[in-house]
Protein backbone atom coordinates (compact mmCIF):
# COMPACT_ATOMS: atom_id res chain seq x y z
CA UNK A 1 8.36 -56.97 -3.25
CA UNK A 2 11.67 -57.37 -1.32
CA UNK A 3 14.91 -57.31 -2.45
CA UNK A 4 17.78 -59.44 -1.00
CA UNK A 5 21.26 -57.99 -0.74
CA UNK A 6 24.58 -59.62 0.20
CA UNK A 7 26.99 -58.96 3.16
CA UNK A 8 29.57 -60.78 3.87
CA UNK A 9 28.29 -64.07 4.37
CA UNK A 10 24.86 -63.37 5.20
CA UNK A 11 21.61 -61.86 2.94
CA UNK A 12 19.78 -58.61 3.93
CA UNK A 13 16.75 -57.33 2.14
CA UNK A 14 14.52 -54.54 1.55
CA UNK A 15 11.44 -53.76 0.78
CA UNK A 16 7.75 -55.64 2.04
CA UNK A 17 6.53 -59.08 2.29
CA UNK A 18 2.86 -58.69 3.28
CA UNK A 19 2.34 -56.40 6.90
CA UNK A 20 6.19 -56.40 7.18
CA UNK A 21 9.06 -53.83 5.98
CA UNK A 22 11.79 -54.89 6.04
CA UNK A 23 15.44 -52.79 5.87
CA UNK A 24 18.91 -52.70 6.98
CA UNK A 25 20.37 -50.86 9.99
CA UNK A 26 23.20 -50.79 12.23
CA UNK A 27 23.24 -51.85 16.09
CA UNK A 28 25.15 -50.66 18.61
CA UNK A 29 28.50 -51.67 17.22
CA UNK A 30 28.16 -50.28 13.86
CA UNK A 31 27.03 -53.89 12.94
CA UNK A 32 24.66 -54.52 9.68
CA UNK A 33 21.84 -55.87 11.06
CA UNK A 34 18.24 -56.80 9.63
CA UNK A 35 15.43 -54.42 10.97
CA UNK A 36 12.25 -55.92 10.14
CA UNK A 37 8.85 -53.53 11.10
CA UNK A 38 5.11 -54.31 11.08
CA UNK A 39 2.71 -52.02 9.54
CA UNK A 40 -0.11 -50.90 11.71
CA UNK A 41 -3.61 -52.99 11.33
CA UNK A 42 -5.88 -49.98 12.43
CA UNK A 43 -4.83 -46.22 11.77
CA UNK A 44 -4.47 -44.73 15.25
CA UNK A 45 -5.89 -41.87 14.33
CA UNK A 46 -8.82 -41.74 11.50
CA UNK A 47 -8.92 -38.96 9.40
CA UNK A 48 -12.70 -38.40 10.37
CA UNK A 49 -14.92 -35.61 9.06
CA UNK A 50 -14.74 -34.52 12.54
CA UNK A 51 -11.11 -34.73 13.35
CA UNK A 52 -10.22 -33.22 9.84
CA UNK A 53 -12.48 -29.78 10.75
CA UNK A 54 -10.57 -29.19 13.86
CA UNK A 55 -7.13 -29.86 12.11
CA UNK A 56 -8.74 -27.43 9.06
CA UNK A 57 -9.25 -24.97 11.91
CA UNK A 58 -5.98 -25.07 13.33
CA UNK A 59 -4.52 -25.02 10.07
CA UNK A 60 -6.31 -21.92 9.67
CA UNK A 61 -5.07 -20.02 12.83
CA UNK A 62 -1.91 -21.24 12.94
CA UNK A 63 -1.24 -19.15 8.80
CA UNK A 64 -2.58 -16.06 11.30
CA UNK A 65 -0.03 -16.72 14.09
CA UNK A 66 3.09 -16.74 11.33
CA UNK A 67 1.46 -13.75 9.67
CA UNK A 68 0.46 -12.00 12.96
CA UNK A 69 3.98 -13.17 14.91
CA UNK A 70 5.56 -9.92 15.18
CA UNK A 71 2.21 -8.46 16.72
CA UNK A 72 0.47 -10.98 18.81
CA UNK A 73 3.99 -12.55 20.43
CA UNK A 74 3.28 -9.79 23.42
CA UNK A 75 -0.49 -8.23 22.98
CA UNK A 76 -2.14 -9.97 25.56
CA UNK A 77 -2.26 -8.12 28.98
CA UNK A 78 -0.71 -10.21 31.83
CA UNK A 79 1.08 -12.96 29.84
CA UNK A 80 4.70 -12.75 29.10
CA UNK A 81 6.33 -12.37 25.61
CA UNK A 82 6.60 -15.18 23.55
CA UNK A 83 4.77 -18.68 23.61
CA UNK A 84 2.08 -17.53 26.35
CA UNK A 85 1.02 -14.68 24.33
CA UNK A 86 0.90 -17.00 20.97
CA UNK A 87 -1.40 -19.33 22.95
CA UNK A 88 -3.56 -17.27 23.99
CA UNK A 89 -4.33 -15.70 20.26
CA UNK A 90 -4.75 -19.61 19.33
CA UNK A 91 -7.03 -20.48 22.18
CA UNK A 92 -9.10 -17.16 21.75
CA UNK A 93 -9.35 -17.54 18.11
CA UNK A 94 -9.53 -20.83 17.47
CA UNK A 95 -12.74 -21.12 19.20
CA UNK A 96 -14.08 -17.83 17.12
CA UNK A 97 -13.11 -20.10 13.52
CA UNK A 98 -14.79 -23.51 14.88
CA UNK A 99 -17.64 -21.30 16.11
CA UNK A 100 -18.54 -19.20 13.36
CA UNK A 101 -18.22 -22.63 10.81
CA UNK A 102 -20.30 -24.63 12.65
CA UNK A 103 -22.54 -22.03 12.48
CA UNK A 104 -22.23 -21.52 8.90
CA UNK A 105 -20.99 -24.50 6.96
CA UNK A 106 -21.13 -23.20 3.47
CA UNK A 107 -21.56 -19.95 3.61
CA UNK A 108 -22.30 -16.74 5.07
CA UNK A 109 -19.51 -17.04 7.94
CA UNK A 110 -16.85 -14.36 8.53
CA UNK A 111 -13.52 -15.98 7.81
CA UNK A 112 -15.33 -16.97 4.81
CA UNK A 113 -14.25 -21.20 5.13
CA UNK A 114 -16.18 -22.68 2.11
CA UNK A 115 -13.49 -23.39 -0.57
CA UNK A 116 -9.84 -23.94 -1.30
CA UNK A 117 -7.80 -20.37 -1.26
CA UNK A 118 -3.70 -20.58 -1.62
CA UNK A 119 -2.45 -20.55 1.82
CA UNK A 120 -1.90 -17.53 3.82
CA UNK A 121 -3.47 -15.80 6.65
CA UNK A 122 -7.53 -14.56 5.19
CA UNK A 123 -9.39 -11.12 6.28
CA UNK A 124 -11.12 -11.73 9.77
CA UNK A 125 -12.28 -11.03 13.01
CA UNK A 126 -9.02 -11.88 14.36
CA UNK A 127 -8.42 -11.01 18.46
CA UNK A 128 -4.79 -9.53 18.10
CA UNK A 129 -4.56 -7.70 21.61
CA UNK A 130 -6.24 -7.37 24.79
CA UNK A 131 -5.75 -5.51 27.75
CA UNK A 132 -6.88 -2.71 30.30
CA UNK A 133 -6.12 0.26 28.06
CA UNK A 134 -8.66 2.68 26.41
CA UNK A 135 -8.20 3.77 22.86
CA UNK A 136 -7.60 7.54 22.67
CA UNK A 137 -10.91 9.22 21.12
CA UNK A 138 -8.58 10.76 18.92
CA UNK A 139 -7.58 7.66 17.18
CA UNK A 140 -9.77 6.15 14.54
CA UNK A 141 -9.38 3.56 11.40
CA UNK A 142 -10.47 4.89 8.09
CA UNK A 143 -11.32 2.83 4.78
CA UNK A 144 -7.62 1.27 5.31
CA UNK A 145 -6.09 4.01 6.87
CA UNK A 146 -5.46 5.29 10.65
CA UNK A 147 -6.34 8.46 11.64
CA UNK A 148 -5.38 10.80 14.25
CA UNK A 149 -8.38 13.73 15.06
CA UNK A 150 -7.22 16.85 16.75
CA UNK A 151 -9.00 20.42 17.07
CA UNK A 152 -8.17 23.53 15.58
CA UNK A 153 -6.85 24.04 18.89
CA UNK A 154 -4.51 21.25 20.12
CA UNK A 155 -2.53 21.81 16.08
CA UNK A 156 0.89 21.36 18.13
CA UNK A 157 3.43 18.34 19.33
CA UNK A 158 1.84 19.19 22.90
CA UNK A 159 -1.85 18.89 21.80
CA UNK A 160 -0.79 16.03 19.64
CA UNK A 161 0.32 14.31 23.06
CA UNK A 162 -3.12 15.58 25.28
CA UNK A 163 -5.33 14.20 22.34
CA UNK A 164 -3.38 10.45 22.17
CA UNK A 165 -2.41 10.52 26.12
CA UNK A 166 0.96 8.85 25.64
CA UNK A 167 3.33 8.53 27.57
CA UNK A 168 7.70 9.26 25.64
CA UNK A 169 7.27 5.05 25.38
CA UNK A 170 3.97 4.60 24.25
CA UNK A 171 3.11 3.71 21.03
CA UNK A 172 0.59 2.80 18.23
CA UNK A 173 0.52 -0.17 16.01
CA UNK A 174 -1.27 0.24 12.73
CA UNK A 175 -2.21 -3.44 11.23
CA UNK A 176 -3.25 -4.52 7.63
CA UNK A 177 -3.99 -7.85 6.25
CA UNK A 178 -2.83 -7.10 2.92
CA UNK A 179 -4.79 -8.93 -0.67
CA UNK A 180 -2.43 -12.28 -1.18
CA UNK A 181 -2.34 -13.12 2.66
CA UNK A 182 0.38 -10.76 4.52
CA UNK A 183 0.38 -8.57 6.89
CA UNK A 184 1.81 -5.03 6.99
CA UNK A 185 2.21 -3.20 10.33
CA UNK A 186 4.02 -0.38 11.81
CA UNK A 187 4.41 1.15 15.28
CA UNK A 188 4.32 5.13 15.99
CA UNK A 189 5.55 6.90 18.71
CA UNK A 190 5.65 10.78 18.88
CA UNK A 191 9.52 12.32 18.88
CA UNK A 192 10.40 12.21 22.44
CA UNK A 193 12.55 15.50 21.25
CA UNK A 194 9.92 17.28 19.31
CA UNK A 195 8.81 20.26 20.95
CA UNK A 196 5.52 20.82 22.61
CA UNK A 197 5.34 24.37 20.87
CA UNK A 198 6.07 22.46 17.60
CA UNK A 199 3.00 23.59 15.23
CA UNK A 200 2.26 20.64 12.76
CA UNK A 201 1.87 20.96 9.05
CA UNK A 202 2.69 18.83 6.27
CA UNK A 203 6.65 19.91 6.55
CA UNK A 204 6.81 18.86 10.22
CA UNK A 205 5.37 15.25 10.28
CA UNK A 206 8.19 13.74 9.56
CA UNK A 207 10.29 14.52 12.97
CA UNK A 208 7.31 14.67 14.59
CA UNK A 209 6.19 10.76 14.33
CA UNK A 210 8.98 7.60 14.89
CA UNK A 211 8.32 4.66 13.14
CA UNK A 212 9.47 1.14 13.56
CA UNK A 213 7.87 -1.94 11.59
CA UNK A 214 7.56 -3.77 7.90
CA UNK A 215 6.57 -1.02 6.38
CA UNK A 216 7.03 2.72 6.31
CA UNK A 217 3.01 4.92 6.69
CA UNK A 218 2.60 7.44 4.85
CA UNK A 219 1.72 10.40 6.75
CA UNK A 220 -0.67 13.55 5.71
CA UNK A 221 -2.23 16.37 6.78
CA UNK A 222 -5.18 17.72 6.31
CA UNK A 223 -7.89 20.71 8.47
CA UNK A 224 -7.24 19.22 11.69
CA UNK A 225 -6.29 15.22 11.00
CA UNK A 226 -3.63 13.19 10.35
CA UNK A 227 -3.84 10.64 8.17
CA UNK A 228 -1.37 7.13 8.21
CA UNK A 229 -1.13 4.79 5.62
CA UNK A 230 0.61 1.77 4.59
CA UNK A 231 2.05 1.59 1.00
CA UNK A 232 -0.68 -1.09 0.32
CA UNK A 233 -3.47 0.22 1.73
CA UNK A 234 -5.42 -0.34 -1.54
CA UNK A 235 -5.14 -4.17 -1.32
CA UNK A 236 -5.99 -3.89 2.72
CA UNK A 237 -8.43 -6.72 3.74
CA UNK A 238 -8.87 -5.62 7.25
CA UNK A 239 -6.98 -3.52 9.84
CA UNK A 240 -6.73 -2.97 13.64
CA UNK A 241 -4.91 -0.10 15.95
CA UNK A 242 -2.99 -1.21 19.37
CA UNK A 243 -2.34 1.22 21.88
CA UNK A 244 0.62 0.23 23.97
CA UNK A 245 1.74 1.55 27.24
CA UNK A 246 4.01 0.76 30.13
CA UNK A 247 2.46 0.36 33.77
CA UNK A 248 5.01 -0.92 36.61
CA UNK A 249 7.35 -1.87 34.46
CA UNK A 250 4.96 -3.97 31.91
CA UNK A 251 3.82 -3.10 28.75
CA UNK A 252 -0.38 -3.39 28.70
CA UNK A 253 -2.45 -2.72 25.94
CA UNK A 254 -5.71 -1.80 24.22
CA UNK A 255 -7.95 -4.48 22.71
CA UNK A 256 -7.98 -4.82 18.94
CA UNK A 257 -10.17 -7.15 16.97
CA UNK A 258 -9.01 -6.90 12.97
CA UNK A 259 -12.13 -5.01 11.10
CA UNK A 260 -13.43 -7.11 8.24
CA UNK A 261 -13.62 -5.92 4.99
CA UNK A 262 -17.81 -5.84 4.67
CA UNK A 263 -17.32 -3.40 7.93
CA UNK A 264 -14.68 -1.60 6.29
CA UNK A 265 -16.65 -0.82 2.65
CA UNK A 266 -14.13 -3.12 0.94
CA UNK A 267 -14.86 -5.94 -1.59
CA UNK A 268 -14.98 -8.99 0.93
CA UNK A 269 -12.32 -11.64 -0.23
CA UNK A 270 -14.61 -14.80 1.00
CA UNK A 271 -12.00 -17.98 0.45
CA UNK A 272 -10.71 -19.57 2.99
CA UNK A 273 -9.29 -23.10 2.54
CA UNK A 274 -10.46 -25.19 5.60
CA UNK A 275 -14.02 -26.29 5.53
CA UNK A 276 -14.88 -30.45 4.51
CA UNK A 277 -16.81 -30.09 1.18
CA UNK A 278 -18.71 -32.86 -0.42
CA UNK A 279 -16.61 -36.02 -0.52
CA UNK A 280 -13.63 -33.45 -0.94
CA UNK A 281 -11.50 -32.22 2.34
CA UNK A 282 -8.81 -29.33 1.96
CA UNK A 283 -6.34 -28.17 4.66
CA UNK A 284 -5.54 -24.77 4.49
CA UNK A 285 -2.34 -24.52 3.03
CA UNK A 286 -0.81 -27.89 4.38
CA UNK A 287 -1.01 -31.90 3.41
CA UNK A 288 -4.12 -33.54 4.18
């Protein structure tokens, strides 16, 4: 019901008579004025079982974009930092998410979308990089850790370098979707000022490896590996390794595709919040 107000000489009012609001605004002046709006007859956009899965999708990706920001803002070969780089994880992964629920409505699919979950980015396939360069051999992912494989020969700073072929700016980026929906990362690079000759042990990790992330690894060693982990790597849902190196000027990378947790040996967390069930819809995280 509206409500009339005096001012001045003249009555404003508020509220709604029927398909009108009515309120009280100011023109250009500063003058009171009577604004008077109709309410739209048809909804211009429906919230249809169809439109409602792809905004449940993109609902979904967009919780891995603000997880994975700090990561996938420059991991894609050929597109500069920023906004072009965050697209293209969208595009690429939004089409994985639609694909793999179409495929399986209820069940069985791999970002597990078949009932409500707090928000926050889920384990997945996610596509986090992609680019033109190889993976050393010597680099490997554990049950939630990385791992670096030398010989009993190449035990120094120098065979260190041979086995991960990079270059003083290239780096490694360890990634972990951690239990509770963040993600934990950090980037190694091998001490520009270490010494070849430098023999490694337990004692001389520490200024061998530079690290730069949200978290500190842990670093061990043990026969002839090195072992990195991040101080949650019990709660670790799934984890990918980036190799990043500079060509011409421009960083370029390896291609990294998050390992799930039934491919990892680790109790599969299967909740995501975006799949239409029954008569019930839920958005991941947001308003419906």
């Amino acid at each position: 019901m509206a409500k009339s107000k005096v001012g001045g000489s003249r009555a404003y009012i508020r509220g709604r008579i029927g398909a009108d609001v009515y309120s009280i605004g100011k023109d250009g002046k500063g003058t009171r004025q009577q604004v008077v709006r109709s309410l739209a007859e048809q909804v211009s956009n429906p919230r249809t079982q169809s439109q409602m899965f792809g905004r449940m999708v993109m609902s979904t990706v967009m919780q891995a974009v603000s997880a994975l920001k700090p990561i996938i803002d420059h991991s894609f070969d050929g597109l500069p930092k920023g906004q072009p780089s965050i697209s293209e994880f969208i595009r690429r992964n939004y089409a994985l998410v639609k694909a793999d629920a179409t495929a399986h409505p209820a069940e069985s699919n791999v970002f597990g979308l078949n009932k409500y979950q707090e928000k926050g980015i889920q384990c997945g396939p996610w596509v986090i990089s992609n680019g033109k360069v190889e993976k050393p051999a010597a680099v490997a992912l554990g049950q939630a850790e990385l791992q670096f494989n030398l010989t009993n020969d190449t035990l120094t700073v120098g065979g260190l370098r041979a086995a991960l072929g990079l270059s003083a700016e290239g780096y490694i980026t360890y990634v972990c979707v951690i239990d509770g929906g963040t993600v934990e990362f950090a980037r190694l690079r091998v001490n520009p000022q270490a010494a070849d000759a430098t023999v490694i042990s337990a004692e001389t990790l520490p200024t061998i490896f530079l690290q730069e992330g949200n978290v500190t690894l842990t670093l061990t060693f043990a026969g002839a590996s090195i072992t990195a982990k991040v101080p949650s790597s019990t709660d670790a849902l799934s984890t990918g390794v980036i190799v990043s190196e500079k060509e011409d000027g421009a960083w370029i990378h390896s291609a990294c595709t998050l390992v799930s947790p039934s491919d990892m040996g680790i109790p599969s967390n299967t909740a995501l919040p975006t799949y239409p069930t029954g008569t019930e819809q839920f958005l991941n995280g947001g308003d419906l």
